[in-house]
C-alpha atoms as a PDB file:
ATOM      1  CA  UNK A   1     145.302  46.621 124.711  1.00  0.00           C
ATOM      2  CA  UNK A   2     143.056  47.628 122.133  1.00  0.00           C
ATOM      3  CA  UNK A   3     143.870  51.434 120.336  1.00  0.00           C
ATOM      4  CA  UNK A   4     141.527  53.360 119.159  1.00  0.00           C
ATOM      5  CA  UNK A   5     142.709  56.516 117.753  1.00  0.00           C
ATOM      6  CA  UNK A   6     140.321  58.329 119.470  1.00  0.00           C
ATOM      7  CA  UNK A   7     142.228  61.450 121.322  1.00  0.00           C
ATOM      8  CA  UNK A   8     143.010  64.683 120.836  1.00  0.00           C
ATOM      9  CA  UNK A   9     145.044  65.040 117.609  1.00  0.00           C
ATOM     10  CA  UNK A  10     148.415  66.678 116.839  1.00  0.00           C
ATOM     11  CA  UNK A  11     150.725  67.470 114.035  1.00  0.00           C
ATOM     12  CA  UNK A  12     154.448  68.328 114.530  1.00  0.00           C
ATOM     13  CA  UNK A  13     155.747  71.495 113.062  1.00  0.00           C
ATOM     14  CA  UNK A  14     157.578  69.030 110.679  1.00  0.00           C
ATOM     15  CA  UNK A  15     154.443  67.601 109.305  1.00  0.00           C
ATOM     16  CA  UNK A  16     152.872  70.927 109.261  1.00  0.00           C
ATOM     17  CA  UNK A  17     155.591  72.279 106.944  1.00  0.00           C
ATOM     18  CA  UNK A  18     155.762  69.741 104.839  1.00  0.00           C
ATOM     19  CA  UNK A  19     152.940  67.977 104.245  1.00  0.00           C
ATOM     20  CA  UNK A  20     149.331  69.560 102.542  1.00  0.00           C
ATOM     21  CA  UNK A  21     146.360  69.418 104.636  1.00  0.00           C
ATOM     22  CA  UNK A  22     144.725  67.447 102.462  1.00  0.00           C
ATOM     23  CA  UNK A  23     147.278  64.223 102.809  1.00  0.00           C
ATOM     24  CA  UNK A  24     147.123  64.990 106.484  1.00  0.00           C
ATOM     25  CA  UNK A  25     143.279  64.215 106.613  1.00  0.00           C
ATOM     26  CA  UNK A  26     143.709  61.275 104.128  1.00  0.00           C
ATOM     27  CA  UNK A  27     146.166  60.171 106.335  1.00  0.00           C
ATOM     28  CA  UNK A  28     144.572  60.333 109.523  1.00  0.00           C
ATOM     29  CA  UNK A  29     141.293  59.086 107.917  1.00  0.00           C
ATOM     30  CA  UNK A  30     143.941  56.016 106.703  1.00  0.00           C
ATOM     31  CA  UNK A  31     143.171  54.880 110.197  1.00  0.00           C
ATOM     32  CA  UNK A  32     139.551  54.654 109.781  1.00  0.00           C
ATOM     33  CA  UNK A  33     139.883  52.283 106.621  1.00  0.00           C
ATOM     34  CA  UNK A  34     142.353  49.733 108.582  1.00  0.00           C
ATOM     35  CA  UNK A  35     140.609  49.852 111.759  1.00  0.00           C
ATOM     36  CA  UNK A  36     137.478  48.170 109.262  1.00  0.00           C
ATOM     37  CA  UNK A  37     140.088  46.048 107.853  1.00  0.00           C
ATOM     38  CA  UNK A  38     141.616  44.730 110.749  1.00  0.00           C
ATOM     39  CA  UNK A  39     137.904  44.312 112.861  1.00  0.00           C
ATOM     40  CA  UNK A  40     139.291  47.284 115.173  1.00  0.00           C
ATOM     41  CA  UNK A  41     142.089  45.714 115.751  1.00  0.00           C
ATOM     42  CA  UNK A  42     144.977  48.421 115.753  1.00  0.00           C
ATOM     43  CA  UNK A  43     148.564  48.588 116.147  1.00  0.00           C
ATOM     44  CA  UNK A  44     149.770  51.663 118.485  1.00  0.00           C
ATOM     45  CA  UNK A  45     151.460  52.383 115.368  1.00  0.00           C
ATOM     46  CA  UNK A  46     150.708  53.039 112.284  1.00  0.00           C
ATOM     47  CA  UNK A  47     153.998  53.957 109.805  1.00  0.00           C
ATOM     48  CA  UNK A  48     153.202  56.014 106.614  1.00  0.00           C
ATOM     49  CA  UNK A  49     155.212  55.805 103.411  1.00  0.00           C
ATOM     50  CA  UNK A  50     155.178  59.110 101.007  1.00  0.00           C
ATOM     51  CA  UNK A  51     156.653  58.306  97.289  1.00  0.00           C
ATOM     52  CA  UNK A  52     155.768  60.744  94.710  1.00  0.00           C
ATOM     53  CA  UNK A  53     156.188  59.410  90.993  1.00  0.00           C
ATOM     54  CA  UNK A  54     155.536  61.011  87.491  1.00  0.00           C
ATOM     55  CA  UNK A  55     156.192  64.262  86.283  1.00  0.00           C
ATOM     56  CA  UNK A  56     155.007  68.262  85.825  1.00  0.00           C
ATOM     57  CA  UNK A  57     151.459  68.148  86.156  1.00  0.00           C
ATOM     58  CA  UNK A  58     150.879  64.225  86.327  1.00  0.00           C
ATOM     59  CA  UNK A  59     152.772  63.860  89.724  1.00  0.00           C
ATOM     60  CA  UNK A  60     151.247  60.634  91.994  1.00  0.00           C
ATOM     61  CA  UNK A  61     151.710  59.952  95.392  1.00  0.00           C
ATOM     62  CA  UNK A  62     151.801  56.797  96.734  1.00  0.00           C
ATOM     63  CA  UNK A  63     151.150  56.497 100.326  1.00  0.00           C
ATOM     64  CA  UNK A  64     151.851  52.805 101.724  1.00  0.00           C
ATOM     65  CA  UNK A  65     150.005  52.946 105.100  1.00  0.00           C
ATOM     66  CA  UNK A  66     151.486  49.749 107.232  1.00  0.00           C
ATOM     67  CA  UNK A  67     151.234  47.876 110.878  1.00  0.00           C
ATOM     68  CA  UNK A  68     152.804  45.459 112.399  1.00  0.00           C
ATOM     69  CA  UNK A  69     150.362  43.595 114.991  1.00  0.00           C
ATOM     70  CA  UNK A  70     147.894  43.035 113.043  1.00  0.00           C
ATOM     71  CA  UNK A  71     149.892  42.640 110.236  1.00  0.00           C
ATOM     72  CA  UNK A  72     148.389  44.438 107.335  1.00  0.00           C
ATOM     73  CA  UNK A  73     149.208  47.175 104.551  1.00  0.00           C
ATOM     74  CA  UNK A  74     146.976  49.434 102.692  1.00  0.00           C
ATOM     75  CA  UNK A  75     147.861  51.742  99.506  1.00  0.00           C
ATOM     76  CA  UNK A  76     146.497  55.183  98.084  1.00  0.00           C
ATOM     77  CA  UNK A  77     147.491  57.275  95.586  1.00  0.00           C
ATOM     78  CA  UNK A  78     146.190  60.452  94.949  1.00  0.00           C
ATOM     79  CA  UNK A  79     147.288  63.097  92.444  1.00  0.00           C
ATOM     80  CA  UNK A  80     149.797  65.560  94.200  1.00  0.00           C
ATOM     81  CA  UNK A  81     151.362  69.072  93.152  1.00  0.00           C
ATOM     82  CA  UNK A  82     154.946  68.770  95.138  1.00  0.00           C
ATOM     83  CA  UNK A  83     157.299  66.350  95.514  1.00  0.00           C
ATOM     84  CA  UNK A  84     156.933  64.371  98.501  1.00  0.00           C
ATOM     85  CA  UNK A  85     159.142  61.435  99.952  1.00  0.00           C
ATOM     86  CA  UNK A  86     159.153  60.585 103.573  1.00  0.00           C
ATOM     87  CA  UNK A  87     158.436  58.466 106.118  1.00  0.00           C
ATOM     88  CA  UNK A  88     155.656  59.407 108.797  1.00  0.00           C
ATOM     89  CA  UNK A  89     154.157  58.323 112.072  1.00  0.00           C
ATOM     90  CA  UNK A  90     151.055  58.445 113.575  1.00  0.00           C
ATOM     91  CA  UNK A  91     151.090  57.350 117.224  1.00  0.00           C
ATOM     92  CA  UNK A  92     148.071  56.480 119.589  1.00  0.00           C
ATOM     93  CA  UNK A  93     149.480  57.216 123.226  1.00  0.00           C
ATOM     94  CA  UNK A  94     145.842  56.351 124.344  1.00  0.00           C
ATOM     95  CA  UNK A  95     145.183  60.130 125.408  1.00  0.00           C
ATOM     96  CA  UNK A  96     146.306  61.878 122.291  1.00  0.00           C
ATOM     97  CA  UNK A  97     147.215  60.802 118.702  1.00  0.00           C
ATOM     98  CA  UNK A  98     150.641  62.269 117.101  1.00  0.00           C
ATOM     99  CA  UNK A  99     151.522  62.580 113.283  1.00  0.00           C
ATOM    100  CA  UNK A 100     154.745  62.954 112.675  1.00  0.00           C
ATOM    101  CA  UNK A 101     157.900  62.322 110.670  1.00  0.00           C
ATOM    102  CA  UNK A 102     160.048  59.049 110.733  1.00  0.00           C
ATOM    103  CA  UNK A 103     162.921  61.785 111.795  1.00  0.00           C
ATOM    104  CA  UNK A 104     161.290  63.804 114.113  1.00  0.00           C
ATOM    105  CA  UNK A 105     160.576  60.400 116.581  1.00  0.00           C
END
């Protein structure tokens, strides 16, 4: 079975209280980029990994964007204004698509 990513998407209260809108997009548009690197072919799956580094006002994130069938791994890192170091999901269930955190699954 092919996913697509295509259905109604969610966020969990977890994800909306800790992460910005902005890495929510990035991460949902995450999806996008791998789907072109994989020729559509997408894991039900896709695990996120937050890690902010630096300091004050030069804070990084690193977001490590993984699946496992395909295998394949993507990085960004975008300039962030909080500390931010989790683990999250997004999850095709064929009707809708869930984002949430590692802990919250």
């Amino acid at each position: 079975m092919e996913y697509q990513f295509n259905g109604e998407r969610y966020i969990t209260k977890g994800i909306a209280e800790i992460l910005p809108s902005t890495v929510q997009i990035l991460m949902f548009s995450g999806i996008d980029i791998m789907r072109k690197k994989t020729n559509g072919k997408l894991d039900y799956l896709q695990v996120f990994t937050l890690k902010t580094f630096g300091e004050n006002e030069n804070m990084l994130l690193n977001i490590m964007q993984e699946q496992e069938n395909p295998e394949r791994c993507i990085n960004y890192i975008i300039p962030i204004d909080k500390t931010i170091d989790t683990k999250v999901y997004i999850i095709d269930d064929i009707d809708h698509v869930t984002m949430l955190l590692a802990e919250e699954y």
